[in-house]
C-alpha atoms as a PDB file:
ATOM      1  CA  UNK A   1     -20.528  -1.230   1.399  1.00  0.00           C
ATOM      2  CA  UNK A   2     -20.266  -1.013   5.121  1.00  0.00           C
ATOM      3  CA  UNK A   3     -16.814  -1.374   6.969  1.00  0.00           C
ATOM      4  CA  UNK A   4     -16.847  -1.894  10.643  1.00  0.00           C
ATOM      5  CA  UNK A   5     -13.023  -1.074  10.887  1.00  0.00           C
ATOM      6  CA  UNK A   6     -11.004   1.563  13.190  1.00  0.00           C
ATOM      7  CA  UNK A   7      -7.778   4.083  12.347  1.00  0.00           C
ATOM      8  CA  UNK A   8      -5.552   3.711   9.921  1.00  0.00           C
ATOM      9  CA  UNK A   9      -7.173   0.224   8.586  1.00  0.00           C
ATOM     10  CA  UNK A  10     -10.413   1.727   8.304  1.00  0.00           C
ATOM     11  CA  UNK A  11      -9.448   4.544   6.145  1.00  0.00           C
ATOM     12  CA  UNK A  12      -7.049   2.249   4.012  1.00  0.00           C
ATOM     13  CA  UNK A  13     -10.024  -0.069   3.612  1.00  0.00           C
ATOM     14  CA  UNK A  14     -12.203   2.539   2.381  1.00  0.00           C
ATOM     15  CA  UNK A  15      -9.763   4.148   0.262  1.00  0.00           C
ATOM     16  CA  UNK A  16      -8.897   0.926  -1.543  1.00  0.00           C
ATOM     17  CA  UNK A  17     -12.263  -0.147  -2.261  1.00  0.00           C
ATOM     18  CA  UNK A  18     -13.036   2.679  -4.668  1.00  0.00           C
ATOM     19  CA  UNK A  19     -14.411   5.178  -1.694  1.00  0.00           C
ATOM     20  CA  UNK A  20     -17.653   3.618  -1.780  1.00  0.00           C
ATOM     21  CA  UNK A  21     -18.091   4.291   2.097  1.00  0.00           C
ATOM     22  CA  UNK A  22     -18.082   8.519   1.708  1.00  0.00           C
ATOM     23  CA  UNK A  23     -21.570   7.793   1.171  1.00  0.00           C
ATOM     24  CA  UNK A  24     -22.188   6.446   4.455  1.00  0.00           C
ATOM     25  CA  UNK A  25     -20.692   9.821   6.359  1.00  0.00           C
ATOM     26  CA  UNK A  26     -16.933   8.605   6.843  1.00  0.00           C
ATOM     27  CA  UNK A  27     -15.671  11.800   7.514  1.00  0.00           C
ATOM     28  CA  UNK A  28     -13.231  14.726   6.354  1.00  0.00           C
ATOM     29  CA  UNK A  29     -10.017  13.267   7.734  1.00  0.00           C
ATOM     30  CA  UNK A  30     -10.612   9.941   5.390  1.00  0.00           C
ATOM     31  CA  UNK A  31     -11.262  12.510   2.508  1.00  0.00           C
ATOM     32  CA  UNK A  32      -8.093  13.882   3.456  1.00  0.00           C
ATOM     33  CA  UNK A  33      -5.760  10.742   3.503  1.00  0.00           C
ATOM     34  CA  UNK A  34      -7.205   9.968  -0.113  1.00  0.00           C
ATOM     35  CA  UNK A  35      -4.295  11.831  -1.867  1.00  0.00           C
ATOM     36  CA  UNK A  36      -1.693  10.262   0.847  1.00  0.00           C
ATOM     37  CA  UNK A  37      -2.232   6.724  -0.809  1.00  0.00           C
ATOM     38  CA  UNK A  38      -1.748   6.435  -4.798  1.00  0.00           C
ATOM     39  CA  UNK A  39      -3.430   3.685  -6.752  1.00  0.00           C
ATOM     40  CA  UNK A  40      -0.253   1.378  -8.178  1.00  0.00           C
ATOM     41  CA  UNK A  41      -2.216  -1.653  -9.549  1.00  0.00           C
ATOM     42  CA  UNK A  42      -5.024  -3.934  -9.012  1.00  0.00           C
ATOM     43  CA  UNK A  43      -5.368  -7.340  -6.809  1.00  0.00           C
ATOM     44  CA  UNK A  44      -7.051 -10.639  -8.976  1.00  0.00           C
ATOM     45  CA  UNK A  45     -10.349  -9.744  -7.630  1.00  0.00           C
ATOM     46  CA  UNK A  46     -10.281  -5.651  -8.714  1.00  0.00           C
ATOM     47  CA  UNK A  47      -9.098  -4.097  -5.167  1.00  0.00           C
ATOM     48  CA  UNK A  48      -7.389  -1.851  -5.521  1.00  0.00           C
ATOM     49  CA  UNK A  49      -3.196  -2.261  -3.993  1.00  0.00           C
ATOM     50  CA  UNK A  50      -1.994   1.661  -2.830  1.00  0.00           C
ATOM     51  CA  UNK A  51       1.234   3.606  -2.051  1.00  0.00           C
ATOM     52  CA  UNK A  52       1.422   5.354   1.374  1.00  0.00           C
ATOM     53  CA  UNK A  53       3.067   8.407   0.154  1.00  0.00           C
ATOM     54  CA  UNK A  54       3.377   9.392   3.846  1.00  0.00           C
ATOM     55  CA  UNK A  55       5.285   6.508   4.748  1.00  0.00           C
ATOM     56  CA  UNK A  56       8.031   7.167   2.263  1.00  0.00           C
ATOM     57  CA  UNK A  57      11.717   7.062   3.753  1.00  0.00           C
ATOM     58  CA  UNK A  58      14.313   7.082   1.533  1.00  0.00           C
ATOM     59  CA  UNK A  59      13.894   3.930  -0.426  1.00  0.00           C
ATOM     60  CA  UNK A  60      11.798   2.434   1.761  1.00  0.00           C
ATOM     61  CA  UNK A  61       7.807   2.255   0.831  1.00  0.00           C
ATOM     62  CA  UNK A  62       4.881   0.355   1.863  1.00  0.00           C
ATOM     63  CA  UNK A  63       1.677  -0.968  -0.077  1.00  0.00           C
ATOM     64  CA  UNK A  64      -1.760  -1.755   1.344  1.00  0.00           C
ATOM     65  CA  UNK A  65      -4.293  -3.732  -0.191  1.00  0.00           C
ATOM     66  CA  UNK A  66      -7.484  -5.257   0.569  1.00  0.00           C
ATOM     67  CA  UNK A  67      -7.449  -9.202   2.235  1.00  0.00           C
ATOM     68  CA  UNK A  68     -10.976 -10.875   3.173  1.00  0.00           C
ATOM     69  CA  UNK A  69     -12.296  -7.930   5.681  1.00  0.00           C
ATOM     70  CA  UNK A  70      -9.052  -6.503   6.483  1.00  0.00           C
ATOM     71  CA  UNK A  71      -5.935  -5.188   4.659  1.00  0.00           C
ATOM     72  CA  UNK A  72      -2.479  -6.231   4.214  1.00  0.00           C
ATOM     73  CA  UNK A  73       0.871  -4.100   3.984  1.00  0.00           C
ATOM     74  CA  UNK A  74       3.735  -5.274   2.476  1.00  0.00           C
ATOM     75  CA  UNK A  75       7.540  -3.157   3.036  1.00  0.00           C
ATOM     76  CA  UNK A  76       9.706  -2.613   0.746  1.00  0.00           C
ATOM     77  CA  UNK A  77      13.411  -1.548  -0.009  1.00  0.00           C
ATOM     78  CA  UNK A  78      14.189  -0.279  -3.409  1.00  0.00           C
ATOM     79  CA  UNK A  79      17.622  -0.275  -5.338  1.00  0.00           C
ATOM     80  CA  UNK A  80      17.029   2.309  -7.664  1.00  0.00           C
ATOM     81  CA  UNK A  81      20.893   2.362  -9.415  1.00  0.00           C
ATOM     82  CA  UNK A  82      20.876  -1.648  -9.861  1.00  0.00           C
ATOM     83  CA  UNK A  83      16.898  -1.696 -10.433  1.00  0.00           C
ATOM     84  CA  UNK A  84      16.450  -4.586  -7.637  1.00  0.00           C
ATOM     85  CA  UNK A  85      14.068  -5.058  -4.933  1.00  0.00           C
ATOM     86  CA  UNK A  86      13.504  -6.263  -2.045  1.00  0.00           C
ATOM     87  CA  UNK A  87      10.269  -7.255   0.323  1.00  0.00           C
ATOM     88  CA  UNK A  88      10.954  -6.681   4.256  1.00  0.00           C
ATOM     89  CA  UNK A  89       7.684  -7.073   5.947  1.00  0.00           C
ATOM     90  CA  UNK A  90       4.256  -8.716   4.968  1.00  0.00           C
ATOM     91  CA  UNK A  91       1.603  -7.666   7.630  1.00  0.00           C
ATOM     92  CA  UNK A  92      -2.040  -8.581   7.363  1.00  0.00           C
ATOM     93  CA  UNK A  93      -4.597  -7.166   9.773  1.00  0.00           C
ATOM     94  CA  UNK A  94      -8.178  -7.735  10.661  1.00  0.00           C
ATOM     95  CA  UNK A  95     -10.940  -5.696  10.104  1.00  0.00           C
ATOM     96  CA  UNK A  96     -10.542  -4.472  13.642  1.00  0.00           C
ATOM     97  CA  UNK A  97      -7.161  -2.976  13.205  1.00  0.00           C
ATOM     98  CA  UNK A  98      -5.930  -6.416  15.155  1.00  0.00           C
ATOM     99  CA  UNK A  99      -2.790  -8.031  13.573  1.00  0.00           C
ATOM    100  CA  UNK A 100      -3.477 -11.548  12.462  1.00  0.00           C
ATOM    101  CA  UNK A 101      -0.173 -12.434  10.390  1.00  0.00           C
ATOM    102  CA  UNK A 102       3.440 -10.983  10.077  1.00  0.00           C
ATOM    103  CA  UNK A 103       6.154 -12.586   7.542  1.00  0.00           C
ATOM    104  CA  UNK A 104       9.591 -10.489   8.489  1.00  0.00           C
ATOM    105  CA  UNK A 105      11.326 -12.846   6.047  1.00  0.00           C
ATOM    106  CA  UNK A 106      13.415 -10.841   3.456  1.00  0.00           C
ATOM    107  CA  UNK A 107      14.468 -11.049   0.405  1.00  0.00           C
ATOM    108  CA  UNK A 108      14.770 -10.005  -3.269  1.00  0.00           C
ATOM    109  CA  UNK A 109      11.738 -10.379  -5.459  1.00  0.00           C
ATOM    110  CA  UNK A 110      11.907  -9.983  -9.031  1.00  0.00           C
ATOM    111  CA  UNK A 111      11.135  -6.420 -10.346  1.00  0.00           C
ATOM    112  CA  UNK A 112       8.414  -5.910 -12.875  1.00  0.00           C
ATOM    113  CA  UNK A 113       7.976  -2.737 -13.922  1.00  0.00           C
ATOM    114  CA  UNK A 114       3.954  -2.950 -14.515  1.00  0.00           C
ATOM    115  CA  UNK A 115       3.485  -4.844 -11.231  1.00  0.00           C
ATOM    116  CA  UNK A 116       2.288  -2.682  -7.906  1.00  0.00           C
ATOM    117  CA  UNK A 117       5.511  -3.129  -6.086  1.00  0.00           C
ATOM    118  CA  UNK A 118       7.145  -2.127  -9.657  1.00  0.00           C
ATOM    119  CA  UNK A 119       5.125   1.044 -10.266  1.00  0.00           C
ATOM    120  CA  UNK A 120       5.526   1.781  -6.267  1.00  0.00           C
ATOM    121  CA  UNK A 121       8.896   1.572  -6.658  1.00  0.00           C
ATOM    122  CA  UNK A 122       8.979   3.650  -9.750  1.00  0.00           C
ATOM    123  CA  UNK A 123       7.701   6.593  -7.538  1.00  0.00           C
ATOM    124  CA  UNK A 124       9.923   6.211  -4.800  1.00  0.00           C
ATOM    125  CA  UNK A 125      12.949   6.690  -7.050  1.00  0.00           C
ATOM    126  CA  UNK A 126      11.461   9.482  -9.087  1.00  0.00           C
ATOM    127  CA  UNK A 127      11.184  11.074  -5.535  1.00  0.00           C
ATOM    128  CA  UNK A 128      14.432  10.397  -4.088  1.00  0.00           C
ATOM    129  CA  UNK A 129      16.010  11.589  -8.115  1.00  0.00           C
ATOM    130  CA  UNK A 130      17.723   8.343  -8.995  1.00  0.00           C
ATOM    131  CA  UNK A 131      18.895   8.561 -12.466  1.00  0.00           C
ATOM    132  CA  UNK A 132      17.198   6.880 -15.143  1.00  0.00           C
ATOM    133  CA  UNK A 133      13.939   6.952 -13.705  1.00  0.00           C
END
């Protein structure tokens, strides 16, 4: 698999499609990011959907996940005490790096622990200590 993508969308991309692209000479600083994004679940078609572990504030976390060439990257806010959460920001951008779509609306989704924004969130409070977590 070949991926004509720049910066940080070219190293998600890569990352998220099972690293099939180190063959091809991607470089040491991809290698690098690979433990900055943890594996929370699976898209319908078998991409992978990540954590960026770097991204991290507070209760505040992002995912990445493979759409058509490019990625998308969803926000989210975390109430670990009441076990709620809520989606900020849905981003989707082209192979190129180029943003093609943004969705600021926000709002409470459902949580679901086995889901990728469940598991994601899971982390985040681990991290932060939130009882019963």
């Amino acid at each position: 698999m070949c991926f004509k993508i720049g910066g940080m969308v070219g190293a998600i991309a890569i990352l998220l499609s099972n690293g099939s692209a180190f063959a091809e000479g991607v470089g040491t600083a991809i290698a690098q990011d690979a433990q900055r994004y943890i594996t929370v679940g699976h898209d319908k078609l078998g991409n992978s959907v990540a954590l960026d572990t770097k991204t991290i504030q507070g209760t505040t976390y992002k995912l990445y996940g493979m759409y058509g060439d490019g990625i998308f990257e969803t926000t989210f806010d975390a109430s670990c005490s009441e076990s709620r959460l809520f989606r900020n920001h849905i981003a989707i951008y082209s192979s190129e790096g180029q943003l093609l779509q943004e969705d600021k609306e926000k709002g409470e989704i459902p949580f679901v622990a086995n889901s990728s924004p469940g598991k994601g969130m899971k982390i985040v409070c681990q991290k932060i200590g939130a009882l019963g977590w």
